[in-house]
Protein backbone atom coordinates (compact mmCIF):
# COMPACT_ATOMS: atom_id res chain seq x y z
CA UNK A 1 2.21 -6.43 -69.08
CA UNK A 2 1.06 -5.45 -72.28
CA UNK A 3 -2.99 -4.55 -72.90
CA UNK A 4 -4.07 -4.27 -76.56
CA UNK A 5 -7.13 -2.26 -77.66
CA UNK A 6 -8.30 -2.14 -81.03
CA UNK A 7 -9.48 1.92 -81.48
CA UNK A 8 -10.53 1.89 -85.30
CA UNK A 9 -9.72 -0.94 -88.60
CA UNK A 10 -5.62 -0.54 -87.96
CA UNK A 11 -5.30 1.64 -85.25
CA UNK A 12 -4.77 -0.21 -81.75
CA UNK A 13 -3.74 1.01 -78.37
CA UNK A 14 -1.33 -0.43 -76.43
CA UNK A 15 -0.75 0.28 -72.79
CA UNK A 16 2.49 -1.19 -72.05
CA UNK A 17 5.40 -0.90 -69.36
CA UNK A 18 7.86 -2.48 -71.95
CA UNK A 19 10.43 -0.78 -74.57
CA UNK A 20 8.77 2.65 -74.81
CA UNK A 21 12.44 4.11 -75.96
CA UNK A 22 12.15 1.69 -78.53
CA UNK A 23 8.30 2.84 -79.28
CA UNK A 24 9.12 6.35 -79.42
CA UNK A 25 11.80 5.84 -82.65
CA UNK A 26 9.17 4.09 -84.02
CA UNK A 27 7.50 5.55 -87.30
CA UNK A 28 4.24 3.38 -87.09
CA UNK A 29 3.53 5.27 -83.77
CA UNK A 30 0.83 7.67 -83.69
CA UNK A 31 1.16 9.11 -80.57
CA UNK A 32 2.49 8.28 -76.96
CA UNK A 33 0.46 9.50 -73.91
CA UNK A 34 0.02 8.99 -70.34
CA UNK A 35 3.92 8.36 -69.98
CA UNK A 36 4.79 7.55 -66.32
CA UNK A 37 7.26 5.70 -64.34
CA UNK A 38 4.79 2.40 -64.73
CA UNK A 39 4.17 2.29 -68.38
CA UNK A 40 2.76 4.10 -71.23
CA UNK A 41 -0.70 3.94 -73.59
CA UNK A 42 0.15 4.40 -77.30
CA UNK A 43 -1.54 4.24 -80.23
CA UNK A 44 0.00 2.23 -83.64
CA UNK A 45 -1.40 2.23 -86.61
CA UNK A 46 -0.61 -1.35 -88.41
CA UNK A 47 -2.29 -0.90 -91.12
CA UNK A 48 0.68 -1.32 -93.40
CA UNK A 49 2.54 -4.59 -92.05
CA UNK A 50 0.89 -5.93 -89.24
CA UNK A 51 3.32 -9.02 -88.56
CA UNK A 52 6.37 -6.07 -88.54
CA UNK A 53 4.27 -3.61 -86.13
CA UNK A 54 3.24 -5.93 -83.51
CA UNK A 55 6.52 -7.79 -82.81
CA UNK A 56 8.11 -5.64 -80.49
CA UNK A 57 5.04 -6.73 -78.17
CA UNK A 58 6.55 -9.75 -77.32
């Protein structure tokens, strides 16, 4: 399950269980923290192309 926290105008934090290798290659990625075997918080910063940055949600 994905949780979605807006920190500050494009910047959210995600807390996610779901393609974190995929996450980590990414260059909108700010920073990826509290990594364990359940899941992972990062923070994204969309503030470029916000359809792009979101879809690997899903």
């Amino acid at each position: 399950m994905t949780e979605v926290r807006e920190l500050a105008p494009g910047l959210i934090e995600l807390q996610t269980d779901k393609h974190i290798e995929e996450l980590e290659k990414d260059g909108s990625v700010v920073a990826i923290y509290e990594k364990d075997s359940e899941g992972a918080k990062v923070i994204v910063d969309i503030s470029e192309n916000l359809t792009d940055n979101l879809s690997y949600i899903y």
